[in-house]
N, C-alpha and C. Protein backbone atom coordinates (compact mmCIF):
# COMPACT_ATOMS: atom_id res chain seq x y z
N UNK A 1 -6.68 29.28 11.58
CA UNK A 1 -6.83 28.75 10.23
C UNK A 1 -8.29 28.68 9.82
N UNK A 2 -9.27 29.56 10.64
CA UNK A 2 -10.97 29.11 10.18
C UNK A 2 -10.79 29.87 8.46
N UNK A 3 -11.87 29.22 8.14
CA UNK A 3 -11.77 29.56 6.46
C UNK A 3 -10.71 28.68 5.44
N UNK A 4 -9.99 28.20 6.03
CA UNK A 4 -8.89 27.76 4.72
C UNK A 4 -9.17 26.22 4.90
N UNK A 5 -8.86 25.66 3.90
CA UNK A 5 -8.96 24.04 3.97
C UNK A 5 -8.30 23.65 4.15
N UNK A 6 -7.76 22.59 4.92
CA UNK A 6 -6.66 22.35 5.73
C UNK A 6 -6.49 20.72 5.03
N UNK A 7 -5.01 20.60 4.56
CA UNK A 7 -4.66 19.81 4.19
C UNK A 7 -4.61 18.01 5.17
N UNK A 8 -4.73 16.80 4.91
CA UNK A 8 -4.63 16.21 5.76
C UNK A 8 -3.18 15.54 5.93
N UNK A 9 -2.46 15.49 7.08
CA UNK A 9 -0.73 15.46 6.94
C UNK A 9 -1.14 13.96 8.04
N UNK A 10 -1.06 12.45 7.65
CA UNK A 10 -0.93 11.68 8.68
C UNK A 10 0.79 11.18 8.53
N UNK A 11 1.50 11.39 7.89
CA UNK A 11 3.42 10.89 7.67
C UNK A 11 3.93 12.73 7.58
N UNK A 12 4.87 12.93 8.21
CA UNK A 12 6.02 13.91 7.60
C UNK A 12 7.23 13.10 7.46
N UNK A 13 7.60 13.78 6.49
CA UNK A 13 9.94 13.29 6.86
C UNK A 13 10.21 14.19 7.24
N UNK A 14 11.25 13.94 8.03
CA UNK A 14 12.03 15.15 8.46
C UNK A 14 13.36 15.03 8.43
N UNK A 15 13.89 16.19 7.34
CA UNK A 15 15.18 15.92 7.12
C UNK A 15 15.92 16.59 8.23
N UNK A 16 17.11 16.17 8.95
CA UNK A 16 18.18 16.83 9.95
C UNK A 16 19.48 16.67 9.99
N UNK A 17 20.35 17.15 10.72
CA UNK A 17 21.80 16.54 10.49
C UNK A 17 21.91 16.05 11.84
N UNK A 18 23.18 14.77 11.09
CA UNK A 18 23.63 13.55 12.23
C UNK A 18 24.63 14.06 13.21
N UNK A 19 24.58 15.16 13.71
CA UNK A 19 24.92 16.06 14.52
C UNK A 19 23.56 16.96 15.30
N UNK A 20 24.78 17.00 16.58
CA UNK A 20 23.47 18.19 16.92
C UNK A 20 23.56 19.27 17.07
N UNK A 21 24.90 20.01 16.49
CA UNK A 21 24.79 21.29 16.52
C UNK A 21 25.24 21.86 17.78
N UNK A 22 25.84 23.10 17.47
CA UNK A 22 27.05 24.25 18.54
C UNK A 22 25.28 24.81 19.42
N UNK A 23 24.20 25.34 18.90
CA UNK A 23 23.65 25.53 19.94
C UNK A 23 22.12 24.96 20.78
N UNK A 24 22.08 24.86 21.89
CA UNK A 24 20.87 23.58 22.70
C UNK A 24 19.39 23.79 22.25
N UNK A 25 19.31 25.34 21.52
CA UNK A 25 18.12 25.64 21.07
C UNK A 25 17.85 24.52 19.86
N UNK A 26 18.95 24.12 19.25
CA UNK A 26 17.99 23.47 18.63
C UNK A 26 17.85 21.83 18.82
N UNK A 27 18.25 21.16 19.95
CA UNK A 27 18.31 19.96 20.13
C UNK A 27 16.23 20.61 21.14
N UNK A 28 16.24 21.27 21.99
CA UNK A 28 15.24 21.54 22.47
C UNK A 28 13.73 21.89 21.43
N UNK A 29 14.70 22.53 20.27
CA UNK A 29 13.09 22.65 19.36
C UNK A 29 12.86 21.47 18.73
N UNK A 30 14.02 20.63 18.30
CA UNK A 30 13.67 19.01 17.92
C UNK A 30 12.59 18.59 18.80
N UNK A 31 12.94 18.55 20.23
CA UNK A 31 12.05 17.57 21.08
C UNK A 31 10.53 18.29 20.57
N UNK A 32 10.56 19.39 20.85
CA UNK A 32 8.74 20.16 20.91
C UNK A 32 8.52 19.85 19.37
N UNK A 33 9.52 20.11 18.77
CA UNK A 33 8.83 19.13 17.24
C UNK A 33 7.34 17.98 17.63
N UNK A 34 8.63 17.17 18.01
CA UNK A 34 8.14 15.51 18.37
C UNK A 34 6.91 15.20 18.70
N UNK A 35 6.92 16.68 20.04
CA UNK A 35 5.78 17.01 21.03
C UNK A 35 4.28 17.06 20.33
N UNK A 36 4.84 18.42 19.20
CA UNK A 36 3.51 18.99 18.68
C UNK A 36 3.22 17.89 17.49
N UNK A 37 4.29 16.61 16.43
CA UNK A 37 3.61 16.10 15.88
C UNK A 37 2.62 14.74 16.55
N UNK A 38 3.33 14.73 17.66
CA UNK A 38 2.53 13.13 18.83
C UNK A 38 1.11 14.20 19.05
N UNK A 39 0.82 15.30 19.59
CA UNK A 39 -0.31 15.66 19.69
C UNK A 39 -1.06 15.87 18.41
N UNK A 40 -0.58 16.15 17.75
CA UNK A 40 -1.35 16.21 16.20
C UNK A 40 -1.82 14.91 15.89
N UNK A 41 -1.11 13.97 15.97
CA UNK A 41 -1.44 12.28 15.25
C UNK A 41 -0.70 12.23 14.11
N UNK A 42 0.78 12.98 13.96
CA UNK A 42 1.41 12.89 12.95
C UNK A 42 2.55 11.41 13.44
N UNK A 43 2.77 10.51 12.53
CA UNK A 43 3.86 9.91 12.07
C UNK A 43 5.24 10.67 11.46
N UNK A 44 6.20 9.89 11.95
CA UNK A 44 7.38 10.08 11.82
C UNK A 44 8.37 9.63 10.71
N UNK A 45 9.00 9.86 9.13
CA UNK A 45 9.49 9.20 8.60
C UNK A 45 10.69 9.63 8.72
N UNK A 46 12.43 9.50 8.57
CA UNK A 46 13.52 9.63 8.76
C UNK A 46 14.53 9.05 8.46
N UNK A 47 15.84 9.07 8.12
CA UNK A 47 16.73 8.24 7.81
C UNK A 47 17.28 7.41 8.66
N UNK A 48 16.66 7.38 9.52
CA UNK A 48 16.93 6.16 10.83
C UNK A 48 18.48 6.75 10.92
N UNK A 49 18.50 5.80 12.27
CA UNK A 49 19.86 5.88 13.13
C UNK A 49 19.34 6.22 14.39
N UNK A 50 20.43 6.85 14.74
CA UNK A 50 20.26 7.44 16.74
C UNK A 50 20.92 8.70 16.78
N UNK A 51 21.65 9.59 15.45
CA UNK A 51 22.92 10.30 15.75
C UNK A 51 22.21 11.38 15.36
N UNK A 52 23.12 12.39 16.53
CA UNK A 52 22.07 14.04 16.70
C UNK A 52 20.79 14.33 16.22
N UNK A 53 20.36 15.44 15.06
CA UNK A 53 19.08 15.73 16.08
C UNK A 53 18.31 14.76 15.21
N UNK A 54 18.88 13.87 14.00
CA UNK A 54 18.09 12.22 13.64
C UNK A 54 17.18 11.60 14.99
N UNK A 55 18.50 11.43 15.77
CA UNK A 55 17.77 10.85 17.22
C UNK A 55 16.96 11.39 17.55
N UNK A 56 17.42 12.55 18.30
CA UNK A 56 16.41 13.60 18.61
C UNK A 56 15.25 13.10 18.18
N UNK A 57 15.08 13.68 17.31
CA UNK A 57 13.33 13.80 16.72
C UNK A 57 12.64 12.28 16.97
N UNK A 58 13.41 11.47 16.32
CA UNK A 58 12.82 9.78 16.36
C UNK A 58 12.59 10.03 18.03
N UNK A 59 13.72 9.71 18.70
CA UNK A 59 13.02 9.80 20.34
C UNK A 59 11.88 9.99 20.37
N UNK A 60 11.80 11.76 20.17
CA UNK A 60 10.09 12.61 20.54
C UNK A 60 9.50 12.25 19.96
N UNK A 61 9.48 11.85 18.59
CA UNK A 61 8.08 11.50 18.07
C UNK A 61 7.46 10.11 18.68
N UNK A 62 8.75 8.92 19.28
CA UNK A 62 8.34 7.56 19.41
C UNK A 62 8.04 8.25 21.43
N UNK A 63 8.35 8.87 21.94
CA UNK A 63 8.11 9.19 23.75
C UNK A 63 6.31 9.38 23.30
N UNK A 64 6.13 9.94 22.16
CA UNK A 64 4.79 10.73 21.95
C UNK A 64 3.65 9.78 21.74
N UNK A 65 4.12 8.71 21.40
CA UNK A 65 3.33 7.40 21.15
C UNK A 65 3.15 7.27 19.29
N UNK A 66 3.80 8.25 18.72
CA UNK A 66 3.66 8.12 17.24
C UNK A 66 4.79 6.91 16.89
N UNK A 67 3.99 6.53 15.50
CA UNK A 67 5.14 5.60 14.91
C UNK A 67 6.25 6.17 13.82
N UNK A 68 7.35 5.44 13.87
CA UNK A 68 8.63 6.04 13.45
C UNK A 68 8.88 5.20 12.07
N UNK A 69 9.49 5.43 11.01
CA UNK A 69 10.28 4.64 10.25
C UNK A 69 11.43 5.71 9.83
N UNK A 70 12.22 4.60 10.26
CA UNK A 70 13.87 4.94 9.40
C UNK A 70 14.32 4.16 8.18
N UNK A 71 14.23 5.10 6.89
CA UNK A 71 14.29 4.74 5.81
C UNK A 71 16.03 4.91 5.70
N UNK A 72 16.83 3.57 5.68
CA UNK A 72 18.67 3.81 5.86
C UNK A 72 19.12 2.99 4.73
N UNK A 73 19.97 3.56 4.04
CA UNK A 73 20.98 2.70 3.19
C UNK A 73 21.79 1.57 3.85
N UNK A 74 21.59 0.47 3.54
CA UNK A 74 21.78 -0.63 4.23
C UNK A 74 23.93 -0.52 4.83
N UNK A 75 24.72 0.12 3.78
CA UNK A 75 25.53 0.17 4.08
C UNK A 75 26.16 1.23 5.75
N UNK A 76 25.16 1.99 5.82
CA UNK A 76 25.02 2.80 7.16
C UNK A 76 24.82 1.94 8.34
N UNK A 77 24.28 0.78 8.10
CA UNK A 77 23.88 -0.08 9.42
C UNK A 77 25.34 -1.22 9.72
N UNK A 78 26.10 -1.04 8.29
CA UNK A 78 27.24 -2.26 8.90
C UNK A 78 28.36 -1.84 10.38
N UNK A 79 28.45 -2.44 11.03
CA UNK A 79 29.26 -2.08 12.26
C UNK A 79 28.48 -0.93 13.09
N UNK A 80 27.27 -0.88 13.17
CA UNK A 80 26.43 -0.15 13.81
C UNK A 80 26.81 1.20 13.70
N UNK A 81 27.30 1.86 12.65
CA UNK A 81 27.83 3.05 12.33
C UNK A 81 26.70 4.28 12.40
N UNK A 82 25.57 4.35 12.39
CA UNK A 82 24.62 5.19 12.95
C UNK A 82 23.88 4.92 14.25
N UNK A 83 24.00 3.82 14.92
CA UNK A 83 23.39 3.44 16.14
C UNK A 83 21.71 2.59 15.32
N UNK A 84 21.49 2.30 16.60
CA UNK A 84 19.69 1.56 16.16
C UNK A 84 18.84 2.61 15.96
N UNK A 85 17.96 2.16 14.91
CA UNK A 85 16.55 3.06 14.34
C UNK A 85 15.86 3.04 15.85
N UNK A 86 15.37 4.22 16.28
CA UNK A 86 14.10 4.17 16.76
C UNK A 86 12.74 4.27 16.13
N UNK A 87 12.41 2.53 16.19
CA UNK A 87 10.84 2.06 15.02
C UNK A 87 11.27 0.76 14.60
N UNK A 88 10.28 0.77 13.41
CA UNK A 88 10.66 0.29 12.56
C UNK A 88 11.74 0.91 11.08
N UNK A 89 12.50 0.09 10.57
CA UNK A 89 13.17 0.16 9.71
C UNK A 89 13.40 -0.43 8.44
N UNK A 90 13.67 0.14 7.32
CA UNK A 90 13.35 0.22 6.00
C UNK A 90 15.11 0.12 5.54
N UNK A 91 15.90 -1.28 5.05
CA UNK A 91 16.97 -0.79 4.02
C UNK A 91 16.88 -0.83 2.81
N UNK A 92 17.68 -0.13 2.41
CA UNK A 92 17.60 0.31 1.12
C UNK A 92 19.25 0.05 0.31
N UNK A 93 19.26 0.35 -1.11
CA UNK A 93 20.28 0.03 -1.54
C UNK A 93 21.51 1.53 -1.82
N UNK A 94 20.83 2.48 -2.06
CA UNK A 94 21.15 3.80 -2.58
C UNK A 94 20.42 4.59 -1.99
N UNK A 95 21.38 6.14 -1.34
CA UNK A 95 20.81 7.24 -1.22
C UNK A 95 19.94 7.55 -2.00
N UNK A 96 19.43 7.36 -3.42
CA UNK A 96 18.63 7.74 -4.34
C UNK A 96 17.34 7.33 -3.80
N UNK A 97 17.80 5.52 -3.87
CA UNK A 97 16.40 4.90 -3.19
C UNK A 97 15.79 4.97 -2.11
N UNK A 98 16.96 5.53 -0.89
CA UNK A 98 15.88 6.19 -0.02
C UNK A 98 15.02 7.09 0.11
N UNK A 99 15.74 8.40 -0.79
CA UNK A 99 14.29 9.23 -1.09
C UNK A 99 13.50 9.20 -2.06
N UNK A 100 13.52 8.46 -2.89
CA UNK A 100 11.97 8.40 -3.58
C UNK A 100 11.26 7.37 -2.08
N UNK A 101 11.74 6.88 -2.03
CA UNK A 101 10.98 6.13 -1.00
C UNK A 101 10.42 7.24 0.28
N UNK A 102 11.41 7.90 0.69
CA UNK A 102 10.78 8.76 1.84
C UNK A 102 9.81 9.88 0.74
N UNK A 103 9.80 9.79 -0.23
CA UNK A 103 8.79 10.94 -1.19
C UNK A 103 7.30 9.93 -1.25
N UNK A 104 7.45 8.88 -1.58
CA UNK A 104 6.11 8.20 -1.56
C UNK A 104 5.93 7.77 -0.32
N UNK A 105 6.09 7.44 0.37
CA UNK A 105 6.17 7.06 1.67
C UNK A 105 5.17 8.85 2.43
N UNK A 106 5.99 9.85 2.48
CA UNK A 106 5.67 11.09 2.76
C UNK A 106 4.66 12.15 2.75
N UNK A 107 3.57 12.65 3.56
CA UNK A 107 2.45 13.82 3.08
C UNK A 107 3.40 14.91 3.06
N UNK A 108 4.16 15.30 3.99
CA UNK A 108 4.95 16.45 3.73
C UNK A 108 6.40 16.38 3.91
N UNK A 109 7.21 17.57 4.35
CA UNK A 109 8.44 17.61 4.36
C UNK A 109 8.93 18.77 5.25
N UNK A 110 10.14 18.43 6.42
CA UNK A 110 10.20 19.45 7.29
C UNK A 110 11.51 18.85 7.07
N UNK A 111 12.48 20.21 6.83
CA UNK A 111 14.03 20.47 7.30
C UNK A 111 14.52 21.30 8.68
N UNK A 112 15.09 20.27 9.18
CA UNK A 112 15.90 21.22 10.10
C UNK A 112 17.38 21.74 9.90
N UNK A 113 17.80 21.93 11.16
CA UNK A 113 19.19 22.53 11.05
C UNK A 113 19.97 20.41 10.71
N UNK A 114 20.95 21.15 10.07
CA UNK A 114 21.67 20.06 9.20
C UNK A 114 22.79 20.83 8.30
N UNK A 115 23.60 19.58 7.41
CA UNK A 115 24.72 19.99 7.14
C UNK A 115 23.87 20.10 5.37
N UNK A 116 25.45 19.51 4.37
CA UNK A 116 24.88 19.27 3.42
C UNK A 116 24.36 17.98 2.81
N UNK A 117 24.01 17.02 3.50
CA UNK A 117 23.07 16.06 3.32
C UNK A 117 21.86 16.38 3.51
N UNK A 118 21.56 17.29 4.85
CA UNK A 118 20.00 17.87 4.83
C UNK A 118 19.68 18.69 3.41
N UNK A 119 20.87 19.64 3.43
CA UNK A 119 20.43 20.80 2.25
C UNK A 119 20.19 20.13 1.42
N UNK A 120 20.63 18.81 0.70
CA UNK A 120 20.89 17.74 -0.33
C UNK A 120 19.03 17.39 -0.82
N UNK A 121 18.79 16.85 0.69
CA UNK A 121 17.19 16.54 0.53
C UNK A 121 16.37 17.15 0.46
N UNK A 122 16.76 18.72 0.89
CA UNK A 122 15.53 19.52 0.74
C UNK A 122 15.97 19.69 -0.48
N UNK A 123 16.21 20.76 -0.93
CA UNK A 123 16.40 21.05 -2.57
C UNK A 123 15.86 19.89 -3.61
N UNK A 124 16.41 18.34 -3.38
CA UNK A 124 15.77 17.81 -4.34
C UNK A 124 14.59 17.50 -4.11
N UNK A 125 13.71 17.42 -2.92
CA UNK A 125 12.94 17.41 -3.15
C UNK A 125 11.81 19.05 -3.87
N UNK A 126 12.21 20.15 -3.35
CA UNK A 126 11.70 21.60 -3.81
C UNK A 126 11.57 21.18 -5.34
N UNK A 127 12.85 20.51 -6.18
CA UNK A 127 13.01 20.65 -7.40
C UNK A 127 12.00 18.96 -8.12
N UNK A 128 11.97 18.66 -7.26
CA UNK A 128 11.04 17.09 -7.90
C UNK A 128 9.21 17.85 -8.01
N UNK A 129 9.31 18.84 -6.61
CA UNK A 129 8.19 19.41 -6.80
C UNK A 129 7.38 20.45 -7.67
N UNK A 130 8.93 21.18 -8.15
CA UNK A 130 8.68 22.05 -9.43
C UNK A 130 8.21 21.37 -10.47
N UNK A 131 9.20 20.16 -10.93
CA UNK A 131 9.03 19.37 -11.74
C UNK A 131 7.58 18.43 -12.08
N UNK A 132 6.41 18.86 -11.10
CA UNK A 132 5.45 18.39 -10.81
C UNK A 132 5.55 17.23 -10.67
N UNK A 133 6.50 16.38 -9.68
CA UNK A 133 7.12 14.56 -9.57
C UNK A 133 5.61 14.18 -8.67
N UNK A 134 5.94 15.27 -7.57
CA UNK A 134 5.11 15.49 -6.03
C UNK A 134 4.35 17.01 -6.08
N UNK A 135 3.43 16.83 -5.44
CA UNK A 135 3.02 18.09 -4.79
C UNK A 135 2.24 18.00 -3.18
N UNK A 136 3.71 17.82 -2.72
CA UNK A 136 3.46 17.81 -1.14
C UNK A 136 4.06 18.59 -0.51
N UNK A 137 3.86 19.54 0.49
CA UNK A 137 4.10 20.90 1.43
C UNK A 137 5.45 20.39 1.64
N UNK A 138 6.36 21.35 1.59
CA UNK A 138 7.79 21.45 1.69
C UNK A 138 8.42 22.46 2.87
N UNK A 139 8.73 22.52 3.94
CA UNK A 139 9.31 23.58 4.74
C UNK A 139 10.50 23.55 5.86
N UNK A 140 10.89 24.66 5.76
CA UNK A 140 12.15 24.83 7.00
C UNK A 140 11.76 25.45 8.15
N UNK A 141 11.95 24.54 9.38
CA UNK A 141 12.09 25.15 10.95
C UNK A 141 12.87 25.84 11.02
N UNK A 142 12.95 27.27 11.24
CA UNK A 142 13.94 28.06 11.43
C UNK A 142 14.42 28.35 12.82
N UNK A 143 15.14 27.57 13.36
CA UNK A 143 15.24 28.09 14.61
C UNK A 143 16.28 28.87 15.09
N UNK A 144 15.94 29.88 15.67
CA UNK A 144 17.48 30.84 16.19
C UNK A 144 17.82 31.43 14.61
N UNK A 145 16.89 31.62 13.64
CA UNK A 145 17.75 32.45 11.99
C UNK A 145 18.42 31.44 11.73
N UNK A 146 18.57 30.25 12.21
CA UNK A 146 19.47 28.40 10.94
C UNK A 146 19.50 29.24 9.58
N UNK A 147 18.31 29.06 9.09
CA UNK A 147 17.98 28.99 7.73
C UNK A 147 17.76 30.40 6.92
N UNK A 148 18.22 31.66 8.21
CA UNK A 148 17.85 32.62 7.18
C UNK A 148 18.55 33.62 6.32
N UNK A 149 19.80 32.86 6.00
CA UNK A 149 21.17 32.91 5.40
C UNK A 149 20.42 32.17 3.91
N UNK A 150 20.00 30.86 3.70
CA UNK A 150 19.56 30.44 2.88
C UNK A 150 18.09 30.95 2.48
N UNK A 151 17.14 31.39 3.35
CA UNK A 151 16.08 31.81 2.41
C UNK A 151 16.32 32.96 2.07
N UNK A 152 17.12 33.83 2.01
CA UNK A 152 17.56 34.93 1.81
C UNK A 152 18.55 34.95 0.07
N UNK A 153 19.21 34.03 -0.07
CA UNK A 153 20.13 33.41 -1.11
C UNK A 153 18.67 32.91 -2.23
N UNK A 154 17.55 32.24 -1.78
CA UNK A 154 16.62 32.11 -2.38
C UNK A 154 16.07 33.28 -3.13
N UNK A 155 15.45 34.12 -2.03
CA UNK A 155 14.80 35.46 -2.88
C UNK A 155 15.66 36.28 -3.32
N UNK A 156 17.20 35.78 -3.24
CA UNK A 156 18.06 36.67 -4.28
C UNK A 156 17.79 36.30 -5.94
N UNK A 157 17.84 35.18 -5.85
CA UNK A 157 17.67 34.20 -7.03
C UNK A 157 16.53 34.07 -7.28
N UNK A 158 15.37 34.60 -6.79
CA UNK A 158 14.38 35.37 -7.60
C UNK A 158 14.65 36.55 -8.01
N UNK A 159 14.97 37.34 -6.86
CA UNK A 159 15.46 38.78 -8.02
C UNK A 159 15.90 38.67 -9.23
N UNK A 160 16.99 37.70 -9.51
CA UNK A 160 18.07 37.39 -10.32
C UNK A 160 17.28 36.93 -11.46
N UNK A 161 15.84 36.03 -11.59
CA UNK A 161 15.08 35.91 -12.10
C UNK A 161 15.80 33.87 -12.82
N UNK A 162 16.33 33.22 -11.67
CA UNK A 162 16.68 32.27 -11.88
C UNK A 162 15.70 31.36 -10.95
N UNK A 163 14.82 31.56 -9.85
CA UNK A 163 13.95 30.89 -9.90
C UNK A 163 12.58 31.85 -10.03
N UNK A 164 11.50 31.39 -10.00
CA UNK A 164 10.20 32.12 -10.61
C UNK A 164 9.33 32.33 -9.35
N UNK A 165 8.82 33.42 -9.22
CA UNK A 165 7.99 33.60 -7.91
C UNK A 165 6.83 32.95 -7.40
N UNK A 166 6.42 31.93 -8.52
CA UNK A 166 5.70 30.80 -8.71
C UNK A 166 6.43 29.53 -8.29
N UNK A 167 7.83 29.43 -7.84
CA UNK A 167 8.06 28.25 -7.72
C UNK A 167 8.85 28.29 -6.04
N UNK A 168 9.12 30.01 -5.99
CA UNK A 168 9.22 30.36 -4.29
C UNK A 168 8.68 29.83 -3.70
N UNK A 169 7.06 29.86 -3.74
CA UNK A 169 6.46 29.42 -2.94
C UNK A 169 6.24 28.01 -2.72
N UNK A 170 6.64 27.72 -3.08
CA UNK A 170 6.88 26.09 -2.70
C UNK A 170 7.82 26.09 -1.75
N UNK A 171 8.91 26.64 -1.20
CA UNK A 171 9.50 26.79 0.27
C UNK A 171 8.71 27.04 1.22
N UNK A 172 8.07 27.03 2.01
CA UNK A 172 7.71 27.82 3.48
C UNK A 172 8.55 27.47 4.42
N UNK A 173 8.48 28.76 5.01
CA UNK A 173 9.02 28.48 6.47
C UNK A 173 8.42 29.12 7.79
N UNK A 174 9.12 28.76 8.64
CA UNK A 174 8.78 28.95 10.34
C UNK A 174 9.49 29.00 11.10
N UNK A 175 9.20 29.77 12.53
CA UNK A 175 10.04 29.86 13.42
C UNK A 175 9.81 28.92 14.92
N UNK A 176 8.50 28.45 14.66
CA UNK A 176 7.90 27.63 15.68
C UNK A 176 7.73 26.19 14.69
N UNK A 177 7.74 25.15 15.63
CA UNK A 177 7.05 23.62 14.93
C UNK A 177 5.27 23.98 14.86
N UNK A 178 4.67 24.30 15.93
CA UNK A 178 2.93 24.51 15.42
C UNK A 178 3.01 25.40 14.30
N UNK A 179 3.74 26.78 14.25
CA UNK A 179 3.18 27.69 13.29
C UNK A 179 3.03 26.49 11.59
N UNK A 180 4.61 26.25 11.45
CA UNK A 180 5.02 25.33 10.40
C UNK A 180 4.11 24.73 10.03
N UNK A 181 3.59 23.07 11.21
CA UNK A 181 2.78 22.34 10.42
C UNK A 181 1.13 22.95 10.18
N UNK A 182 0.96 24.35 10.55
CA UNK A 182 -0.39 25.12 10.32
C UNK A 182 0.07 25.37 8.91
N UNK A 183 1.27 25.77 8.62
CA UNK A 183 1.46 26.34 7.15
C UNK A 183 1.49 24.91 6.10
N UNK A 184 2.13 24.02 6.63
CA UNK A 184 1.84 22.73 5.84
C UNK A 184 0.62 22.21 5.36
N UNK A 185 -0.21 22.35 6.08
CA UNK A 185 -1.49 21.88 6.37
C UNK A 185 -2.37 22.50 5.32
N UNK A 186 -1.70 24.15 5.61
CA UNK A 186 -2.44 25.09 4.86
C UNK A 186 -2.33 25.15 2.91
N UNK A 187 -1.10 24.48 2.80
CA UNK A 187 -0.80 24.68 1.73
C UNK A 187 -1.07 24.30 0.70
N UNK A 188 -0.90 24.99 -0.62
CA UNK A 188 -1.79 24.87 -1.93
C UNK A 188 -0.84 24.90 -3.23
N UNK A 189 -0.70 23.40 -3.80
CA UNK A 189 0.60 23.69 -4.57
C UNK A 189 -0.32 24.30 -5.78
N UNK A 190 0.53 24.91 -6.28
CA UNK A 190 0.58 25.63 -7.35
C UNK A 190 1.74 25.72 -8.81
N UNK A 191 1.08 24.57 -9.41
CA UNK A 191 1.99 24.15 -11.13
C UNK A 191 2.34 24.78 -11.76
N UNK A 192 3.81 25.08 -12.44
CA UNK A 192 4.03 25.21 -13.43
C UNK A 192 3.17 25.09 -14.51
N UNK A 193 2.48 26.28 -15.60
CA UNK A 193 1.84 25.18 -16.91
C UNK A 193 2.16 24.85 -17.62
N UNK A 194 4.13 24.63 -17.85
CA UNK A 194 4.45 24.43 -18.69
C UNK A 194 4.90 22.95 -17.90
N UNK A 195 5.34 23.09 -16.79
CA UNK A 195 6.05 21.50 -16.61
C UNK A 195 5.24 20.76 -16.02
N UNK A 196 3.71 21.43 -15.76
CA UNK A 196 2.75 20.47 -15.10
C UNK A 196 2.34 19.10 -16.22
N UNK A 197 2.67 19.65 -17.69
CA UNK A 197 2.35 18.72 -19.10
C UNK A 197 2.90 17.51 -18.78
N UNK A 198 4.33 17.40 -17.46
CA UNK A 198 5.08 16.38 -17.23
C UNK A 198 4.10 15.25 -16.61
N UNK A 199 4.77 14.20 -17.29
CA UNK A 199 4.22 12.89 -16.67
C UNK A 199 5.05 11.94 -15.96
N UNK A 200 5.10 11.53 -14.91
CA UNK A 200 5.81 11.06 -14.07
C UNK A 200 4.53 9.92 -13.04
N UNK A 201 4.96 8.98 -13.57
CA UNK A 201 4.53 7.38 -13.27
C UNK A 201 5.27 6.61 -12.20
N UNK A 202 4.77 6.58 -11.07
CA UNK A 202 5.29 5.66 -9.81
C UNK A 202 5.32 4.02 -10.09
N UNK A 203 4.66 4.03 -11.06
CA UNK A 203 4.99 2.59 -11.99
C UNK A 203 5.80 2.67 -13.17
N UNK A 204 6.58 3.31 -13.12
CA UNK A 204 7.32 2.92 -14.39
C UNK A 204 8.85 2.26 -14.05
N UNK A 205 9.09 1.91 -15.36
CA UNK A 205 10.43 0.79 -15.41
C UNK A 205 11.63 1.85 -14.42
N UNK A 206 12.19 0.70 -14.13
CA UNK A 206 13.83 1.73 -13.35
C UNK A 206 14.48 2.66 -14.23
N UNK A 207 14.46 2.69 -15.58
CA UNK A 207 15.22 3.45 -16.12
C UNK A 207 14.49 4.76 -16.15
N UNK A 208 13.16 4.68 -15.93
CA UNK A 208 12.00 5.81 -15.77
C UNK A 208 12.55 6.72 -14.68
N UNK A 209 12.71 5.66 -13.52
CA UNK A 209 12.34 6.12 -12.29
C UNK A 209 13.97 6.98 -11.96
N UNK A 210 15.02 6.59 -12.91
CA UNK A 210 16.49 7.65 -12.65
C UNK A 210 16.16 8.89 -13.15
N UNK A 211 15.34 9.03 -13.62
CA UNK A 211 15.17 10.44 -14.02
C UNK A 211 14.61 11.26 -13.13
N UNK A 212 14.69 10.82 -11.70
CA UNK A 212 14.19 11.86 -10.60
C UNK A 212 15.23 12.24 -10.14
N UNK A 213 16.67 11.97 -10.57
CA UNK A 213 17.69 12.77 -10.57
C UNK A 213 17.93 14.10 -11.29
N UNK A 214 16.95 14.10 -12.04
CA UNK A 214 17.05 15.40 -13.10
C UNK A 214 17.34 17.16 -11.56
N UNK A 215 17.39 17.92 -12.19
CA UNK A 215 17.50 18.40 -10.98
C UNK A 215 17.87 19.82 -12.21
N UNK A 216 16.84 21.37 -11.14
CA UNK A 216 16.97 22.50 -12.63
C UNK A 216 18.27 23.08 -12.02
């Protein structure tokens, strides 16, 4: 990376599914996740719990000596229905409110393999970022081709000319956890000039703040 300015990343979230998945490659690239953000000095943000590769990662990042928060909808914790956060823990009232919270809370954003609650969080966040809400590095671990069914469906829909090749790049991805957070690090958002005009206030009233449901 000599020459490029390297972004400073001290929080990621990392979105995953509460499963761990048909194959071990990726419960194993979770852990070296963990690995490479404890050697970096990265923090851990997450939807708390203990269940697949959620755990996973919380584990490695907390074995690594980094600190963890699990940001959980309080109704997930009744009858211990996700298991205990590894960290500290954050409830909340609404899926909504957990991710603006994991968005301010957050320098970047890493998806793993997951169902459609992961896909859920990445996308809105890609689209909060179009929307100029955030402009913080967005990307998918690809491990074993996970994801390359979906970035593929992406640059169709650029062809298609339904998203803009200006707003592609706001995905990155990777096949390693170092390459990734080098590309995070590296990254340079780049606005819309028509929706950068948007104004979006981390102080504004609640009825402000539902409009980060908007979604293109």
């Amino acid at each position: 990376m000599e020459g490029v300015s390297v972004r400073k990343i001290k929080k990621i979230c990392v979105f995953c599914g509460a499963n761990s998945g048909k194959d071990v490659a990726f419960v194993n690239a979770v852990f070296h996740l963990g690995e490479v953000l404890g050697k970096r000095k990265i923090d851990l943000v997450y939807g708390g719990g203990k269940l697949g590769l959620m755990g996973c990662v919380s584990t490695a990042v907390a074995q690594h000596e980094r600190k963890v928060l699990g940001i959980i909808p309080s109704t997930f914790t009744i009858n211990n229905l996700v298991g205990e956060t590894c960290g500290k823990e954050i409830k909340v009232a609404t899926m909504q409110e957990r991710l603006v919270m994991m968005m301010e809370l957050s320098d970047a954003f890493i998806a793993l393999p997951g169902g459609f609650g992961t896909l859920e969080e990445l996308f809105q966040m890609i689209s909060w970022a179009q929307l100029n809400i955030h402009n913080k590095p967005i990307g998918v671990l690809n491990i074993n081709g996970f994801f390359n069914g979906l970035l593929s469906f992406v640059d169709h829909a650029v062809k298609q000319e339904f998203i803009t090749p200006r707003a592609r790049k706001i995905l990155i991805s990777a096949t390693t956890a170092d390459e990734l957070v080098d590309k995070l690090q590296a990254f340079r958002f780049e606005s819309d000039p028509a929706l950068s005009k948007l104004k979006w206030s981390p102080s504004s009233s609640q009825k402000e703040k539902l409009d980060l449901t908007l979604r293109l």
